[in-house]
Protein backbone atom coordinates (compact mmCIF):
# COMPACT_ATOMS: atom_id res chain seq x y z
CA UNK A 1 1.49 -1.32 -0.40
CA UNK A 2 1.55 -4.31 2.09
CA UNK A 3 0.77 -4.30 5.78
CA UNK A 4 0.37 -7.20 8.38
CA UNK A 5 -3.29 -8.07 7.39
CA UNK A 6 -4.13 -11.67 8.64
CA UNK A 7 -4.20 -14.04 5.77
CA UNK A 8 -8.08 -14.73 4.53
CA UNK A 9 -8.63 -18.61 3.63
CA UNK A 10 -11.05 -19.19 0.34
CA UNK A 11 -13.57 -20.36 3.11
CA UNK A 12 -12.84 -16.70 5.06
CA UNK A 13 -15.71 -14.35 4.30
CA UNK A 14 -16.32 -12.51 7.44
CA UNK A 15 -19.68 -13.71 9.02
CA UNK A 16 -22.52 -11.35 9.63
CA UNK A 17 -20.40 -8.54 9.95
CA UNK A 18 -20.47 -7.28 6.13
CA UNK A 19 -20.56 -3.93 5.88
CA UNK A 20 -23.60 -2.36 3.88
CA UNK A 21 -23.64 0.74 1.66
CA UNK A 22 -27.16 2.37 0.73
CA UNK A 23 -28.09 4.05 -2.45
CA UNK A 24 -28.03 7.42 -1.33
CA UNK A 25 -24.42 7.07 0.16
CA UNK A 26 -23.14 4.98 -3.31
CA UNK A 27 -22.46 8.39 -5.22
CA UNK A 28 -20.42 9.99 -2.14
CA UNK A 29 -17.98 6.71 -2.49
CA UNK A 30 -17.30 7.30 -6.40
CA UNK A 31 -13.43 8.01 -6.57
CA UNK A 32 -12.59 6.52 -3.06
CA UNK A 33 -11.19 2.89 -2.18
CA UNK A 34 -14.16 1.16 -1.41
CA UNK A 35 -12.48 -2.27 -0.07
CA UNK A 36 -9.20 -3.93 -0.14
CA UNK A 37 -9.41 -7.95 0.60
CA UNK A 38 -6.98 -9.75 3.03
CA UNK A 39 -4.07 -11.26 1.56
CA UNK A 40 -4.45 -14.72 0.02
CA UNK A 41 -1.29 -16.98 -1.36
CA UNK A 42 -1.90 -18.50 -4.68
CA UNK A 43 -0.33 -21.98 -4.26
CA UNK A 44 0.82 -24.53 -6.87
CA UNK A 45 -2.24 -26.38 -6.10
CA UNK A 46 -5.00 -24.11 -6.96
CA UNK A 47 -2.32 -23.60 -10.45
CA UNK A 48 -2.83 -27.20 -10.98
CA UNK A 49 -6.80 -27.28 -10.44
CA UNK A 50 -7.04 -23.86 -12.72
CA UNK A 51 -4.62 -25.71 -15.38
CA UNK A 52 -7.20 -29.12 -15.20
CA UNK A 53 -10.48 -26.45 -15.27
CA UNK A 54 -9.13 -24.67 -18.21
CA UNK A 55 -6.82 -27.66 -20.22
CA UNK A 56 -4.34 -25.08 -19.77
CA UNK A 57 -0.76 -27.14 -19.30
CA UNK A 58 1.63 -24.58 -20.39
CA UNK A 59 4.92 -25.85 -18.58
CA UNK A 60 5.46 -22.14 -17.04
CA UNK A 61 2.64 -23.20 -14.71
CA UNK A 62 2.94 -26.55 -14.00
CA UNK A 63 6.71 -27.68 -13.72
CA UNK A 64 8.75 -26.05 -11.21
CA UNK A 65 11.96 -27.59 -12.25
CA UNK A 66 11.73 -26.18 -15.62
CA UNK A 67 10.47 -23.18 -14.66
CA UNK A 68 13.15 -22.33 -11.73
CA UNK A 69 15.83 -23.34 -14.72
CA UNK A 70 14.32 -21.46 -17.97
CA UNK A 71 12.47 -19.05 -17.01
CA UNK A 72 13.47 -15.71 -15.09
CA UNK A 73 10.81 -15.76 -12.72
CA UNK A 74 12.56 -18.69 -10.57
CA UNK A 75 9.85 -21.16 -10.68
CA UNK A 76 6.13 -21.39 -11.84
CA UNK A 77 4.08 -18.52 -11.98
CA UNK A 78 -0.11 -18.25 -12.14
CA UNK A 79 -1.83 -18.01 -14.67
CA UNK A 80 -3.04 -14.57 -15.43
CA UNK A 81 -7.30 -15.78 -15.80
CA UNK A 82 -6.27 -18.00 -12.72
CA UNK A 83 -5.57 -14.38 -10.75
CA UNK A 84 -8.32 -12.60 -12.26
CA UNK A 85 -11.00 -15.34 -11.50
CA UNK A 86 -10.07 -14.74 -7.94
CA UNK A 87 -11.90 -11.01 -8.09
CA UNK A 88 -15.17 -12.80 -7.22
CA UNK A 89 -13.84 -14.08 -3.74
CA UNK A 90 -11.91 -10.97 -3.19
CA UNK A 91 -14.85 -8.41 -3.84
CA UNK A 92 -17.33 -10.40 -1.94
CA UNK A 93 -14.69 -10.67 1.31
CA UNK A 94 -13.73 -6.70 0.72
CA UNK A 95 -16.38 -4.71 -1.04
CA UNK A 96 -19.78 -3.41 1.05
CA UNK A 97 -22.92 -5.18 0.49
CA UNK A 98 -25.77 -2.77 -1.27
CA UNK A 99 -28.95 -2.15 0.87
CA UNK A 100 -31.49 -3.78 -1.06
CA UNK A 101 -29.46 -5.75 -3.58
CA UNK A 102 -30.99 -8.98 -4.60
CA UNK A 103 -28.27 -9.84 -7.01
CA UNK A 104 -24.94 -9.42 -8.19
CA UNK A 105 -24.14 -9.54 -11.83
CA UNK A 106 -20.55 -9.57 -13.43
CA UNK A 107 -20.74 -7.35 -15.82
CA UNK A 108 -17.58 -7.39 -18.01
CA UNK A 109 -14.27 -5.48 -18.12
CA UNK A 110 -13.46 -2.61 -20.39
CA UNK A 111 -9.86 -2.57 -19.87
CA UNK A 112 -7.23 -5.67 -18.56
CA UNK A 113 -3.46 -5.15 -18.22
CA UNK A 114 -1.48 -8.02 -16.57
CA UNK A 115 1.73 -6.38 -15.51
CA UNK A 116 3.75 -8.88 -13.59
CA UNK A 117 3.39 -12.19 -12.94
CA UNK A 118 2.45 -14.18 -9.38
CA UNK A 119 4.78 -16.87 -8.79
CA UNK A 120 3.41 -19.96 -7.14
CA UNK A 121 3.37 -19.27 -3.21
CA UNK A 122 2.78 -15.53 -3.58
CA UNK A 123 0.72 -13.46 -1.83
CA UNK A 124 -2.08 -11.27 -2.84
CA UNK A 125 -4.82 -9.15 -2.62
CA UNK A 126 -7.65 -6.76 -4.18
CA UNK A 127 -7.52 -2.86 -3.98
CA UNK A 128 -11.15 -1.77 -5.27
CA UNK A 129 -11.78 1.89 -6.13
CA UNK A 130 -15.50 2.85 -7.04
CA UNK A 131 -15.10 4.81 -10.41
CA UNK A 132 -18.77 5.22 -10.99
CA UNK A 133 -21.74 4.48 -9.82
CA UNK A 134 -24.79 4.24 -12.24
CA UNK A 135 -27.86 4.57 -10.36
CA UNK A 136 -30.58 3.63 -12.94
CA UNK A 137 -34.73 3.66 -12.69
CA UNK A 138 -34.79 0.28 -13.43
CA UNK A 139 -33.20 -1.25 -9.69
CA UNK A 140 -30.23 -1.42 -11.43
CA UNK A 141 -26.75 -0.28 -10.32
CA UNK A 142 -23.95 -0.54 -12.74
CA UNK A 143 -20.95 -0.23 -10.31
CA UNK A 144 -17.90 0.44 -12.18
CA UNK A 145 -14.33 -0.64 -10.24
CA UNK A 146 -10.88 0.20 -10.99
CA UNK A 147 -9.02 -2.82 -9.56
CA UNK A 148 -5.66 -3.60 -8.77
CA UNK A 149 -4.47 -7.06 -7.62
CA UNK A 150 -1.67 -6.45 -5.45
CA UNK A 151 1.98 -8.96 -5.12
CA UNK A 152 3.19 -8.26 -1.86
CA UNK A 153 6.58 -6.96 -1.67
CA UNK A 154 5.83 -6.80 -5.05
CA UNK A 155 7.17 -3.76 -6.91
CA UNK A 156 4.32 -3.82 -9.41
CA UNK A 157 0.85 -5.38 -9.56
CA UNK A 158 -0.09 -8.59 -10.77
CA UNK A 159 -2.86 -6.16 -12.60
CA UNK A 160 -5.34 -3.65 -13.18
CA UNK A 161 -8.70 -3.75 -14.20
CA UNK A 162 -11.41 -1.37 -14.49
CA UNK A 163 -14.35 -4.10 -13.87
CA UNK A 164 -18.10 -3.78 -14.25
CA UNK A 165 -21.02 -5.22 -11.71
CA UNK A 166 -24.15 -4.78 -12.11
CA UNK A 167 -26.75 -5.33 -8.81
CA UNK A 168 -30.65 -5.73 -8.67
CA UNK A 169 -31.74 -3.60 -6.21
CA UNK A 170 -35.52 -3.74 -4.93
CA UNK A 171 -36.94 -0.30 -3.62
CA UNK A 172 -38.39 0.22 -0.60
CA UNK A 173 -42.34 0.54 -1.35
């Protein structure tokens, strides 16, 4: 799936105009696409800063020669943690704040699969499906997402992820 979205920059959250979801109208969304993010190109230089964060040099990342000549992917490619990290930029741009929500916790993942890789200068983006919602006494909302992060013209996803969040909500008195 691609269209002509306008390209989001890491800066790009969309100012005052977030859209809000309330507690009451969280269980209707379970089992629909919630958000999808704008397309965002993973560049060779945000490889190179994930490779110095992590102290992961692996040469499939880092030299395109080598890469373009060795490997079948015709250059260097992300790292997979590199494409996952950017879920936290991606939800907050696409996914409706919660009325109420103080907080927003990452949770954890119960399943990764990384099925193709994104070569440096690809484009991207986040298709988040609500699985469940978990409405508990407590304030708490354990959101549960089934994630896929989008190549464009890509004929399979970088991957899928079914990702938990879990938000403080305060109650109306």
């Amino acid at each position: 799936m691609t269209d002509n979205a306008p390209e989001t920059t890491p800066a790009g959250r969309a100012g005052g105009d977030k859209r809000t979801i309330t507690l009451d109208d969280i269980s209707a969304a379970v089992g629909t696409v919630i958000g999808t993010s704008g397309w965002r190109t993973v560049t060779q230089t945000m490889i190179d800063g994930f490779a110095e964060a992590t102290d992961d040099h692996q040469w499939i990342h880092l030299d395109p020669e080598r890469a373009a000549a060795e490997t079948p992917f015709g250059g260097t490619i992300a790292h997979g943690f590199l494409t996952l990290s950017l879920l936290s930029t991606l939800a907050y741009e696409a996914l409706p704040e919660l009325e109420g929500a103080t907080m927003g916790i990452n949770y954890g993942f119960d399943r990764i699969r990384f099925q193709a890789p994104v070569r440096s200068g690809a484009r991207v983006r986040a298709v988040f499906a609500l699985a469940e919602a978990d409405i508990r006494p407590s304030g708490r909302v354990l959101s549960t997402y089934d994630v896929t992060l989008e190549i464009e013209h890509g004929a399979r996803p970088a991957f899928t992820a079914r990702w938990l969040t879990l938000s403080v909500v305060e109650r109306a008195q």
